[in-house]
Protein backbone atom coordinates (compact mmCIF):
# COMPACT_ATOMS: atom_id res chain seq x y z
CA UNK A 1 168.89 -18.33 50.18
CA UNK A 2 171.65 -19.92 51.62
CA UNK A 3 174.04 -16.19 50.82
CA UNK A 4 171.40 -15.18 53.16
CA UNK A 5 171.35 -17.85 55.60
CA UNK A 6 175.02 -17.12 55.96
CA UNK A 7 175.38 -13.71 56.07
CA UNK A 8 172.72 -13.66 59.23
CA UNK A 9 175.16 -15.94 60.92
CA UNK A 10 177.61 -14.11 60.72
CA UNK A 11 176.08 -11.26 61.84
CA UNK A 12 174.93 -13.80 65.20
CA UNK A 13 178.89 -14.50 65.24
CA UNK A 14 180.01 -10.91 64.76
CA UNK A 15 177.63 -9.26 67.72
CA UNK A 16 179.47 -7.56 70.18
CA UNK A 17 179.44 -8.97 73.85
CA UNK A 18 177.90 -5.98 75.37
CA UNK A 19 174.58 -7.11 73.17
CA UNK A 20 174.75 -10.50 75.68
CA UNK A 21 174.92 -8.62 78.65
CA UNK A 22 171.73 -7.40 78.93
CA UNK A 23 170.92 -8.16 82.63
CA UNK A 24 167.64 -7.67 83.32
CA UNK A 25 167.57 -9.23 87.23
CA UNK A 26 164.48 -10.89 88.13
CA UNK A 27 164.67 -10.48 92.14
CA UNK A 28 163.76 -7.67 94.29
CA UNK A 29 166.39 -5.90 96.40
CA UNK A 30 166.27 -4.83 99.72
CA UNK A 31 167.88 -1.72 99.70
CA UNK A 32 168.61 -1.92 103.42
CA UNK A 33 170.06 -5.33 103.84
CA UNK A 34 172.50 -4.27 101.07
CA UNK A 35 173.78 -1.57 103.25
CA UNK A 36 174.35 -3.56 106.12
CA UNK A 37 176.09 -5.78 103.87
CA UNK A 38 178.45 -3.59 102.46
CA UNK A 39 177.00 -4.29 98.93
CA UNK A 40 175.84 -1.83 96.45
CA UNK A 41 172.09 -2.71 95.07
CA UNK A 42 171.94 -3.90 91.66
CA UNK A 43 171.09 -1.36 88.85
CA UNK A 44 168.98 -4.00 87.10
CA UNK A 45 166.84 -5.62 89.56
CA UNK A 46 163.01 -5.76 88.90
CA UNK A 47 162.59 -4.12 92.10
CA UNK A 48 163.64 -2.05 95.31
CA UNK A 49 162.39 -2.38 98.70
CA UNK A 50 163.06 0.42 100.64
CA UNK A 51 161.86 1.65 104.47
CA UNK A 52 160.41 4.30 105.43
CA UNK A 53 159.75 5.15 108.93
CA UNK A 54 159.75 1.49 109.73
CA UNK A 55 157.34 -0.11 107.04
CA UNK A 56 158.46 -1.37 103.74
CA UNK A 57 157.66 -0.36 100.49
CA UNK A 58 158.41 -2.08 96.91
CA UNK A 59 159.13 0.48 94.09
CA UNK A 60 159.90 -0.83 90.96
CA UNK A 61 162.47 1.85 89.71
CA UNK A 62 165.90 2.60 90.50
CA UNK A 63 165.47 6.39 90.38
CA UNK A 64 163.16 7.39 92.41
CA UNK A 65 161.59 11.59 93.53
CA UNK A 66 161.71 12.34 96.83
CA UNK A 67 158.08 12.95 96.09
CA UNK A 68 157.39 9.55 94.60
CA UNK A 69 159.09 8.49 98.20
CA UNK A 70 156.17 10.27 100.20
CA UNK A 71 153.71 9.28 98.02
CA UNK A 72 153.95 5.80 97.63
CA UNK A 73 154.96 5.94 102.18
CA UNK A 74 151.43 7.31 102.08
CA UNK A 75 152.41 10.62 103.28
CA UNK A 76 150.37 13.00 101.62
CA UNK A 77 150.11 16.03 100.48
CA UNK A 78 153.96 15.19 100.37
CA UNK A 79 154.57 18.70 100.55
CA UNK A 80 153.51 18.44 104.33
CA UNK A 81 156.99 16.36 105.15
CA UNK A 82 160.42 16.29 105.39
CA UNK A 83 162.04 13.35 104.09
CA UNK A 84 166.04 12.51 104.91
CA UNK A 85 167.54 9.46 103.89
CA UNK A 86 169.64 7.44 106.68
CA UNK A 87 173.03 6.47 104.90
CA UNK A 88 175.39 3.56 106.50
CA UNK A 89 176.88 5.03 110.17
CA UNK A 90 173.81 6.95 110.53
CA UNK A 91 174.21 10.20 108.95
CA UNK A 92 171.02 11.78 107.75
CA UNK A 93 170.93 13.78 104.17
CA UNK A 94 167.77 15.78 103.42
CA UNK A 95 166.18 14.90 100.28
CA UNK A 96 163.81 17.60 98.26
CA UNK A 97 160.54 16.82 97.01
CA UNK A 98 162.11 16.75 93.17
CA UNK A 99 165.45 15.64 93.70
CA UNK A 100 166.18 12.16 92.36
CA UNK A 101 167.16 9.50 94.57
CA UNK A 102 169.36 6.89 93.36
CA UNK A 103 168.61 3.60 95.18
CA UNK A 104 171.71 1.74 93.79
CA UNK A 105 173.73 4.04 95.62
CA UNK A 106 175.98 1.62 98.21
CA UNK A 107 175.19 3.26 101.60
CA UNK A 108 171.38 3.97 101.72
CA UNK A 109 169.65 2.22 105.09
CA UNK A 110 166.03 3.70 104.75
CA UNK A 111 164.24 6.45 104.77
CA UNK A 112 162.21 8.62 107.59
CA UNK A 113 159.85 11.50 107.53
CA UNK A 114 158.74 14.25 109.40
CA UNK A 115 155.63 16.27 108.85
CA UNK A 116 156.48 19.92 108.74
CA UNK A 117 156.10 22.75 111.34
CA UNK A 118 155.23 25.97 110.77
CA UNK A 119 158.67 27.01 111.89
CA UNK A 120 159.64 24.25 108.77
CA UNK A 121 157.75 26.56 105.87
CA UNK A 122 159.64 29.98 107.26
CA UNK A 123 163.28 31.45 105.98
């Protein structure tokens, strides 16, 4: 018993660092007040809280659809909008219905939509 008693201790002793360093963050971030801030939003945190067209919405992943966006905004069919996603110094980047949004990425502000024209659906 004790062989075994010290063996698992020294497995304990022998555990690399990286096995510590789980962080698991219990806050929420605010995606836009990280922006402002100059900070980039922690990968870990338990969630996000991003804008979108002025109201704010907790999601509680870090990768996020552009779809998932619209949907939890309330905008649906999200098919029916245009989303873009307002980086730091205002520049606007279109983001598809599929395409995976990283909210840990330093520079995102928020969010806005647009429901489609007509015109939108045409080549």
């Amino acid at each position: 018993m004790d062989e075994h008693r010290g063996r698992s201790e020294e497995a304990g002793a022998e555990a690399p660092p990286e096995v510590e360093v789980v962080v698991l963050v219990d806050e929420i971030v605010d995606i836009e007040e990280c922006a402002r801030a100059g900070r980039r939003p922690h990968p870990h945190a338990k969630a996000y809280v991003i804008r979108v067209d002025g109201h704010k919405i907790t999601v509680h992943k870090a990768r996020i659809t552009g779809r998932e966006i619209l949907s939890d905004a309330g905008k649906r069919p999200p098919e029916k909008y245009i989303l873009r996603q307002v980086l730091s110094g205002g520049s606007l980047e279109k983001i598809e219905l599929d395409q995976v949004v990283d909210l840990t990425r330093q520079g995102i502000e928020k969010f806005k939509t647009m429901l489609k024209t007509a015109q939108d659906g045409r080549s």
